[in-house]
C-alpha atoms as a PDB file:
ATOM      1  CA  UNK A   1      94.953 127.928 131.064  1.00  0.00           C
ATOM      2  CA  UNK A   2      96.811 126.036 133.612  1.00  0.00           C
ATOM      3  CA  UNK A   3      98.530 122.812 132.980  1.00  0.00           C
ATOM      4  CA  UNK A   4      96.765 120.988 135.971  1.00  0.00           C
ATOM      5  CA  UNK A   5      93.463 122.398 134.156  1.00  0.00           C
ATOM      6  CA  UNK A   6      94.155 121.509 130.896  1.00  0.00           C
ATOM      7  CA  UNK A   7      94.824 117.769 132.287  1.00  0.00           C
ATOM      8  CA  UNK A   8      91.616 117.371 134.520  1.00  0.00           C
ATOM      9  CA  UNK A   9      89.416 118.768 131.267  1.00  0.00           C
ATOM     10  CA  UNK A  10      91.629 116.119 128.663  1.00  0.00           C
ATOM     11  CA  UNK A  11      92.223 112.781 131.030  1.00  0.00           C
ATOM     12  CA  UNK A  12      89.334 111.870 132.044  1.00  0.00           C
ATOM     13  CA  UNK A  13      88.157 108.278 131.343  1.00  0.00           C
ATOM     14  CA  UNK A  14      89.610 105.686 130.082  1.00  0.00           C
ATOM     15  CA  UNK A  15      92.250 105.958 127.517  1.00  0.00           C
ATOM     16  CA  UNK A  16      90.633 105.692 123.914  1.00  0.00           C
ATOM     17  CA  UNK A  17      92.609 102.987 122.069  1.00  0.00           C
ATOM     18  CA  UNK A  18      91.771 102.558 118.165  1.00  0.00           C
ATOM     19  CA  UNK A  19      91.276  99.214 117.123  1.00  0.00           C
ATOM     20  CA  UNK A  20      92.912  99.408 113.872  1.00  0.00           C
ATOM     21  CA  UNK A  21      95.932  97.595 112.879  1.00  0.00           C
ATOM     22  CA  UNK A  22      98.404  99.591 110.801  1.00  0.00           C
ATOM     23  CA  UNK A  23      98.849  96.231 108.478  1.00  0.00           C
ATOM     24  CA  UNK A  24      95.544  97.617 106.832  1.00  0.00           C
ATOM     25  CA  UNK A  25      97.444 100.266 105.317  1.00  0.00           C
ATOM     26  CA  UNK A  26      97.376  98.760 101.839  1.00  0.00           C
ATOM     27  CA  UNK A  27      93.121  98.234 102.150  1.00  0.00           C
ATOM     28  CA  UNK A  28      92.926 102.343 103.784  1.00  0.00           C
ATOM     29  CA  UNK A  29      95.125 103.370 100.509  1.00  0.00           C
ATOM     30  CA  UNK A  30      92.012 102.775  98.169  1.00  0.00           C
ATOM     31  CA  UNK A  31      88.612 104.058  97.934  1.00  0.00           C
ATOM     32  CA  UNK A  32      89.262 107.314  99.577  1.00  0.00           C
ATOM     33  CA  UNK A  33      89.846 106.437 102.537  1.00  0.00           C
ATOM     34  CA  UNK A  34      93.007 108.003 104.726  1.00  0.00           C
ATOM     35  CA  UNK A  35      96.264 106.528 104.464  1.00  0.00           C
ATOM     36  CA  UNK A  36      98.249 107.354 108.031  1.00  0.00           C
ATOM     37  CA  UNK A  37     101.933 107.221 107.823  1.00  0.00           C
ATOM     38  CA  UNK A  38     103.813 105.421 110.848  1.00  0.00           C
ATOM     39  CA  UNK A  39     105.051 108.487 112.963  1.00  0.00           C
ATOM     40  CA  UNK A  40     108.716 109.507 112.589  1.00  0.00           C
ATOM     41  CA  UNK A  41     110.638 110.702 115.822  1.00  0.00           C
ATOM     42  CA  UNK A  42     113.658 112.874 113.999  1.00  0.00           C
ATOM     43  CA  UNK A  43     117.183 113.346 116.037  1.00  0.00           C
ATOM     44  CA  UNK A  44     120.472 112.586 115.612  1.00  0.00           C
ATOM     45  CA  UNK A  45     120.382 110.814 119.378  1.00  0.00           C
ATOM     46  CA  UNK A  46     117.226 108.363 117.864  1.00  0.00           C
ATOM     47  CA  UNK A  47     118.441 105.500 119.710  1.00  0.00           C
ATOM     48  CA  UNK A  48     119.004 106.806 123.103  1.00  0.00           C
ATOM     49  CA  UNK A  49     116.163 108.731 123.201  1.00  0.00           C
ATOM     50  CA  UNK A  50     113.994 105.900 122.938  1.00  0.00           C
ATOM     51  CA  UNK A  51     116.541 103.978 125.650  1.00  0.00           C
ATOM     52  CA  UNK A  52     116.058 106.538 128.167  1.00  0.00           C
ATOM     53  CA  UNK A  53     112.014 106.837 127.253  1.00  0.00           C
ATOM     54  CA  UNK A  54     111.888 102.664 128.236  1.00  0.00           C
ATOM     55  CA  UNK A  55     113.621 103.125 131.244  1.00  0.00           C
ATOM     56  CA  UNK A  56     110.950 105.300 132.326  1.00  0.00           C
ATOM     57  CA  UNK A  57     108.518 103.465 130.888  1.00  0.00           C
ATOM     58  CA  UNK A  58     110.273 100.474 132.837  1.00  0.00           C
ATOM     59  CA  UNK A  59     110.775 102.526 136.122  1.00  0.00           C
ATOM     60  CA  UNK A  60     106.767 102.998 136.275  1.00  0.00           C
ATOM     61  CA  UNK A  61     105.617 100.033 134.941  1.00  0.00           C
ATOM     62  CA  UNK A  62     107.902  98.084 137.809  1.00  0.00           C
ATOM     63  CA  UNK A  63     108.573 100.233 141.068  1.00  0.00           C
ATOM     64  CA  UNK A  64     105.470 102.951 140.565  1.00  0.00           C
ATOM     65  CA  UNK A  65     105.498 106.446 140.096  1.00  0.00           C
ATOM     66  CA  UNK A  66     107.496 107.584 142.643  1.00  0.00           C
ATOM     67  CA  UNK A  67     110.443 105.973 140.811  1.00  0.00           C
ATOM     68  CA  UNK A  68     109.655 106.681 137.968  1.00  0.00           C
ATOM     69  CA  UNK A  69     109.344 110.181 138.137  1.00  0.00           C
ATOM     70  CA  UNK A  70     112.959 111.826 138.713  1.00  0.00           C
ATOM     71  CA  UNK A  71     113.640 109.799 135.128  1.00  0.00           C
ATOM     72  CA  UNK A  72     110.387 111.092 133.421  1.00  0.00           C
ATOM     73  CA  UNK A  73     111.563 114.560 134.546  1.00  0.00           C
ATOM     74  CA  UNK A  74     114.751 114.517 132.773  1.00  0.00           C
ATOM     75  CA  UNK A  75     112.818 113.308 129.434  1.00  0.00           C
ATOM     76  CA  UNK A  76     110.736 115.857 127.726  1.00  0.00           C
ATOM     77  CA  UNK A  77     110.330 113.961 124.768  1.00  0.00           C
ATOM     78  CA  UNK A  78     108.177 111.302 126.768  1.00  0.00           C
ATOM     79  CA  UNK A  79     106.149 114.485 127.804  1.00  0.00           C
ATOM     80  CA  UNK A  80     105.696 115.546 124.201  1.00  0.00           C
ATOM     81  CA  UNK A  81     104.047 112.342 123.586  1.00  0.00           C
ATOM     82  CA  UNK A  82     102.254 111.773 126.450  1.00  0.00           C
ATOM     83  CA  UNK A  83     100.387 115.459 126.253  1.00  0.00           C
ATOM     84  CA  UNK A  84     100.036 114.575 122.436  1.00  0.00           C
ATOM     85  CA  UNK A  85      98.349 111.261 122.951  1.00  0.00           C
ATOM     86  CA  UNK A  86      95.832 112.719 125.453  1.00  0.00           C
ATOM     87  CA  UNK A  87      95.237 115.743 123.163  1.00  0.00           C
ATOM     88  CA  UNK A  88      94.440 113.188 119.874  1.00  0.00           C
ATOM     89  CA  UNK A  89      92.245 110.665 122.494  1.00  0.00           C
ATOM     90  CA  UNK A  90      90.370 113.551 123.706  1.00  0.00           C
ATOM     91  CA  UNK A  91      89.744 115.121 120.866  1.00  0.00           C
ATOM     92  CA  UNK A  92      88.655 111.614 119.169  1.00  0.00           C
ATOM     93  CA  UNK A  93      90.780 112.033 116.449  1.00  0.00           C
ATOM     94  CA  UNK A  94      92.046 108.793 115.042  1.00  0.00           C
ATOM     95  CA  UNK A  95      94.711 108.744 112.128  1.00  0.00           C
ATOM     96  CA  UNK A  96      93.023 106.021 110.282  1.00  0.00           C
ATOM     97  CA  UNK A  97      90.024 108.338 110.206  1.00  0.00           C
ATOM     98  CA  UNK A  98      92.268 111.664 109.162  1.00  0.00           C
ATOM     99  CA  UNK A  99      90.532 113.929 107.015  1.00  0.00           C
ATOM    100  CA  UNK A 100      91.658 117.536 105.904  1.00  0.00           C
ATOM    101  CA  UNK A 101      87.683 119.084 107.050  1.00  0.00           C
ATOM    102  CA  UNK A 102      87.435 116.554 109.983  1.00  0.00           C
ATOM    103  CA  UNK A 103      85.935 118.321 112.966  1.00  0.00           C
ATOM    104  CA  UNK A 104      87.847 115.650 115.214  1.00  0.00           C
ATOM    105  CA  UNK A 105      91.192 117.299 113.121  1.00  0.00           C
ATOM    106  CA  UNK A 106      90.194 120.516 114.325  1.00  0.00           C
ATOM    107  CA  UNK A 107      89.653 119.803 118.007  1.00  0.00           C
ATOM    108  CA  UNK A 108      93.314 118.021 118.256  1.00  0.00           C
ATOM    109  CA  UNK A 109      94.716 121.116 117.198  1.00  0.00           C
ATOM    110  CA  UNK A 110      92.664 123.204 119.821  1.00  0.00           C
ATOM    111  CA  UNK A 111      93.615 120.536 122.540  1.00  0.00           C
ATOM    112  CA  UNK A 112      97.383 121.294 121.580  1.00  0.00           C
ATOM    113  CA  UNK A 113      96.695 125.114 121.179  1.00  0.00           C
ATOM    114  CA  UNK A 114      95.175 125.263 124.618  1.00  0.00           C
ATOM    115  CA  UNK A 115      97.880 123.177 126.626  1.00  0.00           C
ATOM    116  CA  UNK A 116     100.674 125.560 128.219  1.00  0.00           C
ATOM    117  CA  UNK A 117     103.654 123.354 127.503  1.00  0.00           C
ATOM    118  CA  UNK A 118     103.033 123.750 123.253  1.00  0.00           C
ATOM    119  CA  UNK A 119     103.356 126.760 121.201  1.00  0.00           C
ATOM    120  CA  UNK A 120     101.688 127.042 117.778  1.00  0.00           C
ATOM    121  CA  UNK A 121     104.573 128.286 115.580  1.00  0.00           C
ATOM    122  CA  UNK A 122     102.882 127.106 112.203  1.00  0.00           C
ATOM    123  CA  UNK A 123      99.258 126.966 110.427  1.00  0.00           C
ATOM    124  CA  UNK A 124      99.986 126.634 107.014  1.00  0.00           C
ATOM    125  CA  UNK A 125      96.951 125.755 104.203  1.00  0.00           C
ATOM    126  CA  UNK A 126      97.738 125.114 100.536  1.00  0.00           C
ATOM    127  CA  UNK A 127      94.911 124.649  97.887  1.00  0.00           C
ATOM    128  CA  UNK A 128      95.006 124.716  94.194  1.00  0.00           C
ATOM    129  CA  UNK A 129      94.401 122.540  90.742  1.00  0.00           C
ATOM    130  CA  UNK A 130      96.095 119.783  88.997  1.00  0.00           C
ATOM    131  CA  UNK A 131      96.078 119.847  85.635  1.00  0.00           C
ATOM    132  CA  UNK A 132      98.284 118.487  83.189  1.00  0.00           C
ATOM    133  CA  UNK A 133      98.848 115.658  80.454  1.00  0.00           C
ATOM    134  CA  UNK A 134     101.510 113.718  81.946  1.00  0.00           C
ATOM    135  CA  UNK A 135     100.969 111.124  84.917  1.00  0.00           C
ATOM    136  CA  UNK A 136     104.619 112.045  86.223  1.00  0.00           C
ATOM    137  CA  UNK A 137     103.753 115.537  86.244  1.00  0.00           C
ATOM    138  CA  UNK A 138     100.238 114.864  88.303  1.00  0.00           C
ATOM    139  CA  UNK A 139     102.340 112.790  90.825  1.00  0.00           C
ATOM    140  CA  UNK A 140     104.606 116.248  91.255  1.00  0.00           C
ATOM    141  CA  UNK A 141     101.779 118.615  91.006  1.00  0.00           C
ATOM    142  CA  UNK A 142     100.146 116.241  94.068  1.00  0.00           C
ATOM    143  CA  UNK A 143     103.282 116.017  96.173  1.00  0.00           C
ATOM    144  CA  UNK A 144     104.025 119.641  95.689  1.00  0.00           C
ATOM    145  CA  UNK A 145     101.332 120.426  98.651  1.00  0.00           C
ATOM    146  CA  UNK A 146     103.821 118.813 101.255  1.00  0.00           C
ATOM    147  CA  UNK A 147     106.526 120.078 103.010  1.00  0.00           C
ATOM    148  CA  UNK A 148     109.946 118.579 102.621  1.00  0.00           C
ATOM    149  CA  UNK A 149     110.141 115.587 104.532  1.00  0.00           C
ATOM    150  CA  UNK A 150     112.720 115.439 107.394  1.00  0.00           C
ATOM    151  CA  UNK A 151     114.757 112.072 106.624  1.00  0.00           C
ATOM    152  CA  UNK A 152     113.941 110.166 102.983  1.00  0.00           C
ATOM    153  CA  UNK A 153     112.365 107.520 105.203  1.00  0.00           C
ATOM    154  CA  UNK A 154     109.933 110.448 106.547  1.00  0.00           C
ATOM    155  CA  UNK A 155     108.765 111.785 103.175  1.00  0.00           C
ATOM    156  CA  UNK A 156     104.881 112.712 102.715  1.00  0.00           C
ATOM    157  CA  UNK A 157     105.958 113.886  99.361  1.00  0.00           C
ATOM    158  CA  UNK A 158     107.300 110.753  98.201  1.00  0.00           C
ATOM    159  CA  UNK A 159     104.231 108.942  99.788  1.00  0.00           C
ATOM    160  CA  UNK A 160     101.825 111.347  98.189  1.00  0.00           C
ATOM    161  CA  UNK A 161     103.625 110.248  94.473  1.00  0.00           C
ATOM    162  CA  UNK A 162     103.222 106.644  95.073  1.00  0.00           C
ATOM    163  CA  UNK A 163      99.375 106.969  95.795  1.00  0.00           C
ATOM    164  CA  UNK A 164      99.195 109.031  92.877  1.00  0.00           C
ATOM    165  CA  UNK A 165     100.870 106.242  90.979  1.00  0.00           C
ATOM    166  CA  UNK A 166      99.087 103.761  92.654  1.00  0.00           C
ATOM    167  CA  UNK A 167      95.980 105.175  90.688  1.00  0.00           C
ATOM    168  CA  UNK A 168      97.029 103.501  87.415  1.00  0.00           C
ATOM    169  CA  UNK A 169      96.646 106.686  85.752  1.00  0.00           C
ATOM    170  CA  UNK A 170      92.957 106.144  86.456  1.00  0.00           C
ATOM    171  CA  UNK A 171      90.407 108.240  88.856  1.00  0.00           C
ATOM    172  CA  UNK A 172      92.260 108.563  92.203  1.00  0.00           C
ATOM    173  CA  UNK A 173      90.712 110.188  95.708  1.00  0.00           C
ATOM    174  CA  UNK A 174      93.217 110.058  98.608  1.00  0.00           C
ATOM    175  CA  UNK A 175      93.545 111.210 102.283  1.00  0.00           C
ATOM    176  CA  UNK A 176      97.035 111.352 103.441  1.00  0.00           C
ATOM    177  CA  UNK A 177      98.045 111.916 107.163  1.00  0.00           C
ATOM    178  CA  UNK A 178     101.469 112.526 108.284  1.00  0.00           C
ATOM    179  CA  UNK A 179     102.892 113.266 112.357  1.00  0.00           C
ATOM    180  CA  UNK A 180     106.465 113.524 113.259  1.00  0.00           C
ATOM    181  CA  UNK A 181     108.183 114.428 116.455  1.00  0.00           C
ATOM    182  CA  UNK A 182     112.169 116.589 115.972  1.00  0.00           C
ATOM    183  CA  UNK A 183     114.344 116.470 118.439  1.00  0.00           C
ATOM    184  CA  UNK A 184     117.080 118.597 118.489  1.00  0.00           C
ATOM    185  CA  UNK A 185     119.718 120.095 120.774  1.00  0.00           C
ATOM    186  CA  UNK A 186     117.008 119.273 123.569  1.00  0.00           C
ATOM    187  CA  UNK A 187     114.412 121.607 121.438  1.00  0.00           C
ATOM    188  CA  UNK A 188     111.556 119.318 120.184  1.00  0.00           C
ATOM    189  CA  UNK A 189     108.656 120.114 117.577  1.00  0.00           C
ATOM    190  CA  UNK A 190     105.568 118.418 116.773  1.00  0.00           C
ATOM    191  CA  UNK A 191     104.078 118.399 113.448  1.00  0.00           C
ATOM    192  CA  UNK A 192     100.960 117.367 111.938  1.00  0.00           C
ATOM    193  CA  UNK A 193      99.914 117.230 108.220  1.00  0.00           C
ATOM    194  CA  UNK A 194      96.790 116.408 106.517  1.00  0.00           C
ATOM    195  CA  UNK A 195      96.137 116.479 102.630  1.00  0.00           C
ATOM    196  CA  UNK A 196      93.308 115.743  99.878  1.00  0.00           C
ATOM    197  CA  UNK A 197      93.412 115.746  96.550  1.00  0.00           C
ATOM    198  CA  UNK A 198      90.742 114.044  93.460  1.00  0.00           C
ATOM    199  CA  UNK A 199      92.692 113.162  90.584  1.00  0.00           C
ATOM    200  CA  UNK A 200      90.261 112.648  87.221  1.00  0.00           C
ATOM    201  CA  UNK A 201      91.534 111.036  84.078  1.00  0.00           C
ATOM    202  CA  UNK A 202      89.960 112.288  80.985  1.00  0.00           C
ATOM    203  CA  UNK A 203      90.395 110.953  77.414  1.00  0.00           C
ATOM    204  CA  UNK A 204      90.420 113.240  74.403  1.00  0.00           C
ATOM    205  CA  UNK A 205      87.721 113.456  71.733  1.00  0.00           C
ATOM    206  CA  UNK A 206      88.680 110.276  70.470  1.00  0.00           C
ATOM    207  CA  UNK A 207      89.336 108.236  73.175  1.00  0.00           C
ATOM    208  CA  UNK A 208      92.899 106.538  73.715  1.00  0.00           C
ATOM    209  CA  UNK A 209      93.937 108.217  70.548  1.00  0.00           C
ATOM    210  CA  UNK A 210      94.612 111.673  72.037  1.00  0.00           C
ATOM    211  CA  UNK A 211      96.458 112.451  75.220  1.00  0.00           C
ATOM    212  CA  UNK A 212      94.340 112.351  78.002  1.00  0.00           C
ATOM    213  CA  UNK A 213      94.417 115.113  80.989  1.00  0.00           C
ATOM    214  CA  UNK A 214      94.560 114.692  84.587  1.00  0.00           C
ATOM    215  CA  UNK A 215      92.964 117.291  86.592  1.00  0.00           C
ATOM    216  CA  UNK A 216      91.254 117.870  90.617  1.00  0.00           C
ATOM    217  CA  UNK A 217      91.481 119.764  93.385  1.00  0.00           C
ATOM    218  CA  UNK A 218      94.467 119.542  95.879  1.00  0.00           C
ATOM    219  CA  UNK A 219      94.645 120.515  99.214  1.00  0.00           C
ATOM    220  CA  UNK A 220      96.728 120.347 102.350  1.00  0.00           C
ATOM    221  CA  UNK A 221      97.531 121.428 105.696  1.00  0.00           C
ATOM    222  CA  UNK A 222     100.408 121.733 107.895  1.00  0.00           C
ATOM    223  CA  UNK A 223     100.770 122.547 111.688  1.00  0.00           C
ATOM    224  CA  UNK A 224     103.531 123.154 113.403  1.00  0.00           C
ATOM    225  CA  UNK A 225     104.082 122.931 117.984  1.00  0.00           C
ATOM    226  CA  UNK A 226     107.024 124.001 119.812  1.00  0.00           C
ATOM    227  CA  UNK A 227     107.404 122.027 122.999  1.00  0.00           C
ATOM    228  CA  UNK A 228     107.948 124.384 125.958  1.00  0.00           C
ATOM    229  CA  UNK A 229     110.726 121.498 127.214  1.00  0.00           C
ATOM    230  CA  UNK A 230     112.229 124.916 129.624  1.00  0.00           C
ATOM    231  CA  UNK A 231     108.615 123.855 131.680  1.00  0.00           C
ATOM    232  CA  UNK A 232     109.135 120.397 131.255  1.00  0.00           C
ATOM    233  CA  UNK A 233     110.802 119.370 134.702  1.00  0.00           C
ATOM    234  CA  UNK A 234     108.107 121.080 136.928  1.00  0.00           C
ATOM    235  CA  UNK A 235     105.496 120.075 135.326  1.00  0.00           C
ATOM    236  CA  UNK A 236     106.564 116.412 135.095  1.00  0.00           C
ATOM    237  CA  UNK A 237     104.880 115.150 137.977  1.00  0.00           C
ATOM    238  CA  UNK A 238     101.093 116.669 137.297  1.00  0.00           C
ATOM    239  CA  UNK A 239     101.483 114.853 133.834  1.00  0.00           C
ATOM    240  CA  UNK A 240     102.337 111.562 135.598  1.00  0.00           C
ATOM    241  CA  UNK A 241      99.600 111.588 138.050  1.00  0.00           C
ATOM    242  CA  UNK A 242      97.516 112.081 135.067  1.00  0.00           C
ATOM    243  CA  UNK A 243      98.208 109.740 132.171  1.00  0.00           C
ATOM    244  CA  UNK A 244     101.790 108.314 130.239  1.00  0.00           C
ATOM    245  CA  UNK A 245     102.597 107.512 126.758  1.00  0.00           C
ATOM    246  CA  UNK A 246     105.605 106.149 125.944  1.00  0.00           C
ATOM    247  CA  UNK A 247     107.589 107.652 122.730  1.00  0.00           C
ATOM    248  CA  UNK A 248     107.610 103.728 121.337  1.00  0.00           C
ATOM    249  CA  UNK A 249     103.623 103.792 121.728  1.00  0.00           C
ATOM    250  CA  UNK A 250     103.379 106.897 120.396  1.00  0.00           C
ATOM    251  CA  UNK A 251     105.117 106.408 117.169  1.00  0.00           C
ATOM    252  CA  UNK A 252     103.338 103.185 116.644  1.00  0.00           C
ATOM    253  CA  UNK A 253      99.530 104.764 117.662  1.00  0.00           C
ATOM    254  CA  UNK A 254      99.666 108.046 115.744  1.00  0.00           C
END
């Protein structure tokens, strides 16, 4: 599929903005419903990354596109995000909403799969049981289904243990989404996870007196995109015509 195809089938309409405020995070923790992590943009250049993505931002927002453009062409990274954010709008799929067997999860990924300037490099699924005596060892067992997170502030393993923990050492059911965006040495990579997992405390024959065990199903899945940023300059100015999304709104949307 062509790029200018790709964008005439994903931007049409309206953008799709989700009216949920990411200061709900602590009432979407409980009750099984999905708790999104903030997206992470990785790279040792953070700051002027984002510097060079507002002055495009800037450029378009004040002079047009025309102006705009020979900046947006020199920044893949605010290409990464834009196709991203028109993938995830078409496809419906909001992160307060993220479930592991969501059909709207499925069609993001076949939105990124079909657009010519990402490569699938990753489609790794991870299922199996928790059981064990120890709380500690449930939050471990739990955390174990996600990959290592790129900075400690970017952890879904260390989020995973706190909802875990969170559960009082009672009955827990979580949801746990996690995007990031690496950058490095101009090479960028977009990755998505999604996990589940049903924690159940049960007591002993006699109640508090014996050790109780904690045991459930736990599941998760990672996806990993290479951004084709060798495309990224000739392809800059179909994208623009088409939609834009800075990195700063992307990091604070998805």
């Amino acid at each position: 599929m062509q790029l200018e195809e790709w964008l005439a089938l994903t931007a049409h309409g309206a953008p799709t903005q989700f009216a949920h405020s990411r200061v709900m995070a602590a009432a979407a923790g409980g009750g099984g419903s999905p708790l999104p992590q903030p997206a992470f943009l990785v790279s040792d250049r953070r700051e002027s990354l984002l510097q060079q993505d507002a002055k495009v931002m800037q450029l378009f927002a004040s002079r047009g596109a025309a102006a705009g453009l020979p900046a947006f062409e020199e920044t893949p990274l605010s290409g990464a995000t834009t196709l991203l954010d028109l993938a995830r709008q078409d496809a419906h799929f909001d992160p307060w909403r993220a479930r592991l067997d969501a059909p709207e999860l499925n069609a993001y990924a076949q939105r990124l799969d079909e657009c010519p300037m990402f490569q699938r490099t990753n489609d790794y699924k991870l299922q199996y049981d928790c059981k064990t005596s120890k709380l500690s060892d449930a939050m471990e067992q739990v955390g174990r289904c996600a990959p290592d997170g790129p900075t400690q502030e970017a952890d879904p393993r260390a989020r995973l243990k706190e909802m875990v923990q969170r559960g009082n050492g009672g009955n827990i059911t979580g949801d746990f989404y996690f995007t990031s965006i690496t950058e490095a040495s101009n090479q960028i990579q977009a990755e998505i996870f999604v996990a589940h997992f049903e924690i159940k405390r049960v007591f002993g024959p006699f109640g508090f007196f014996m050790p109780c065990l904690f045991f459930g199903p736990v599941a998760s899945r990672t996806m990993l995109w290479r951004f084709r940023t060798e495309n990224w300059a000739q392809s800059a100015k179909a994208v623009a015509a088409a939609h834009y999304r800075s990195v700063a709104d992307w990091l604070a949307i998805n």
